[in-house]
Protein backbone atom coordinates (compact mmCIF):
# COMPACT_ATOMS: atom_id res chain seq x y z
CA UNK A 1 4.18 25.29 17.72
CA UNK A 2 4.61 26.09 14.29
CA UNK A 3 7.46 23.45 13.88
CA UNK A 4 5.57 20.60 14.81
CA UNK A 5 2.85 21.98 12.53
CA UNK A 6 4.58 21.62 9.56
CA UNK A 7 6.53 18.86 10.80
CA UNK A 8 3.49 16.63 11.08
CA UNK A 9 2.26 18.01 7.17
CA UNK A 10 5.67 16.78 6.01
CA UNK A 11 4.69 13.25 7.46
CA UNK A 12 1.43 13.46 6.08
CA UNK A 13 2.50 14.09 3.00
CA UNK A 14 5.20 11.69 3.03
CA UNK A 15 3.03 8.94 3.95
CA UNK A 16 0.42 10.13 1.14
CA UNK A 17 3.49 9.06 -1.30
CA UNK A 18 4.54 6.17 0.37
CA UNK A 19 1.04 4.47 0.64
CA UNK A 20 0.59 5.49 -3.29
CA UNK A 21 3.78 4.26 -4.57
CA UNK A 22 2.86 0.85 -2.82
CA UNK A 23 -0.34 0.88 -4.17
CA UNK A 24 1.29 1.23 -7.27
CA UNK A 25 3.58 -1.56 -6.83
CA UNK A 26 0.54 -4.17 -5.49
CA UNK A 27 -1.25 -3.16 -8.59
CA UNK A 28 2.23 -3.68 -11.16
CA UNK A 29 2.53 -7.33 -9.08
CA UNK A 30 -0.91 -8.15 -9.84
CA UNK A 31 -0.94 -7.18 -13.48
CA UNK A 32 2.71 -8.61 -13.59
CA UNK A 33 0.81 -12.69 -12.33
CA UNK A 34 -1.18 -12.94 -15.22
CA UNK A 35 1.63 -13.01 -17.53
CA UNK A 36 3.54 -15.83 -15.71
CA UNK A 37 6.97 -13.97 -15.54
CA UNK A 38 10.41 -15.23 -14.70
CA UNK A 39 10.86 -15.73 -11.42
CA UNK A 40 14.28 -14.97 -11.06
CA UNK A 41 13.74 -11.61 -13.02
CA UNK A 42 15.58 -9.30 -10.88
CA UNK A 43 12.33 -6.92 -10.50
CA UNK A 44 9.52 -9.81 -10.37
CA UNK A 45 12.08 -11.10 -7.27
CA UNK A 46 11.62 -7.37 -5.58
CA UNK A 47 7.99 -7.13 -6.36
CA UNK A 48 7.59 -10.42 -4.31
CA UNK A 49 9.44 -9.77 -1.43
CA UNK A 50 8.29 -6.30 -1.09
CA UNK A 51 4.37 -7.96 -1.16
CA UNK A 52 4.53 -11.30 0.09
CA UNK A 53 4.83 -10.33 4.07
CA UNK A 54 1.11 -8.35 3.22
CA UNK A 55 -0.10 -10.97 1.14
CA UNK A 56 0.66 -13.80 3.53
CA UNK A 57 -0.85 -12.44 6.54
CA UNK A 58 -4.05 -11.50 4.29
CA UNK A 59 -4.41 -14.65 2.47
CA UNK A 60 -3.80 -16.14 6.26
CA UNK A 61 -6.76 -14.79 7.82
CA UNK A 62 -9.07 -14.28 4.74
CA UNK A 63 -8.46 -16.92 2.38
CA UNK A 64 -9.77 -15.19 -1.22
CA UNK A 65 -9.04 -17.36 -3.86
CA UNK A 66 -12.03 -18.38 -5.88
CA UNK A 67 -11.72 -20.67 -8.72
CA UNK A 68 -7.72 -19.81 -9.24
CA UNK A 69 -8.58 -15.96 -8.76
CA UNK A 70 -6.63 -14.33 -5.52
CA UNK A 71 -8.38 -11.37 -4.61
CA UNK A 72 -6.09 -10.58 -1.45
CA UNK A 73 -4.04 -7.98 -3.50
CA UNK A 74 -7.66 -6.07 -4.16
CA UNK A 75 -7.92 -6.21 0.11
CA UNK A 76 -4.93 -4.82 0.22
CA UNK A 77 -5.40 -2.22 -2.11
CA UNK A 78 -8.66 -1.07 -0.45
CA UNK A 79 -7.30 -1.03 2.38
CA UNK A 80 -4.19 1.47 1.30
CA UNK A 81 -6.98 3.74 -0.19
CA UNK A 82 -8.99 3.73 2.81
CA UNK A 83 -5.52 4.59 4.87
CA UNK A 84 -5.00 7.17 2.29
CA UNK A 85 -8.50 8.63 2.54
CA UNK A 86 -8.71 8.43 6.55
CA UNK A 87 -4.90 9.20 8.11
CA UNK A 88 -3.63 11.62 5.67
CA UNK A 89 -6.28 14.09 5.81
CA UNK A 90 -6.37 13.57 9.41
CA UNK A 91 -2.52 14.44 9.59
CA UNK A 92 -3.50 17.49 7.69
CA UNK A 93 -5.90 18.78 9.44
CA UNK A 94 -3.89 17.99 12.93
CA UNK A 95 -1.60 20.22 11.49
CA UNK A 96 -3.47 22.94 10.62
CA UNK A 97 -5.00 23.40 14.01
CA UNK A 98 -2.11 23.50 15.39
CA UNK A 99 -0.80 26.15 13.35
């Protein structure tokens, strides 16, 4: 039982990193809009098609943009935090019991 123990702590952890370094990169596009960048910069083009299928989908069902301000990547960044807050330490503690 042990296995799957640390097994599902490797995932938690894993996802921990994965939902921060996409934080990360929602916060780098947002900073990276109010400088009106290249768009055919070979990073600005990754940055956008690593956020636009989030961004679509939130702006799609809550359209926040008030008076040229788009708030969706602030949604989206809540909402990484709050998945970082809730399933990680969930993960962890699945683990631990069944250690």
């Amino acid at each position: 039982m042990f296995i799957l123990s640390n097994f599902i702590n490797s995932i938690a952890t894993i996802l921990h990193i994965l939902l921060n370094l996409y934080m990360w990169i929602f916060i780098i596009r947002a900073l990276i809009s109010w400088v009106s960048p290249d768009p055919y910069n070979p990073i600005v083009r990754f940055l956008y098609n690593i956020t636009d299928p989030v961004m679509d989908r939130i702006r799609r069902y809550l359209p926040l943009n008030f008076g040229g301000i788009d708030l969706s990547p602030m949604v989206v960044i809540l909402a990484l935090i709050f998945l970082d807050s809730f399933l990680v330490p969930t993960l962890h503690e699945l683990a631990m019991r069944l250690a």
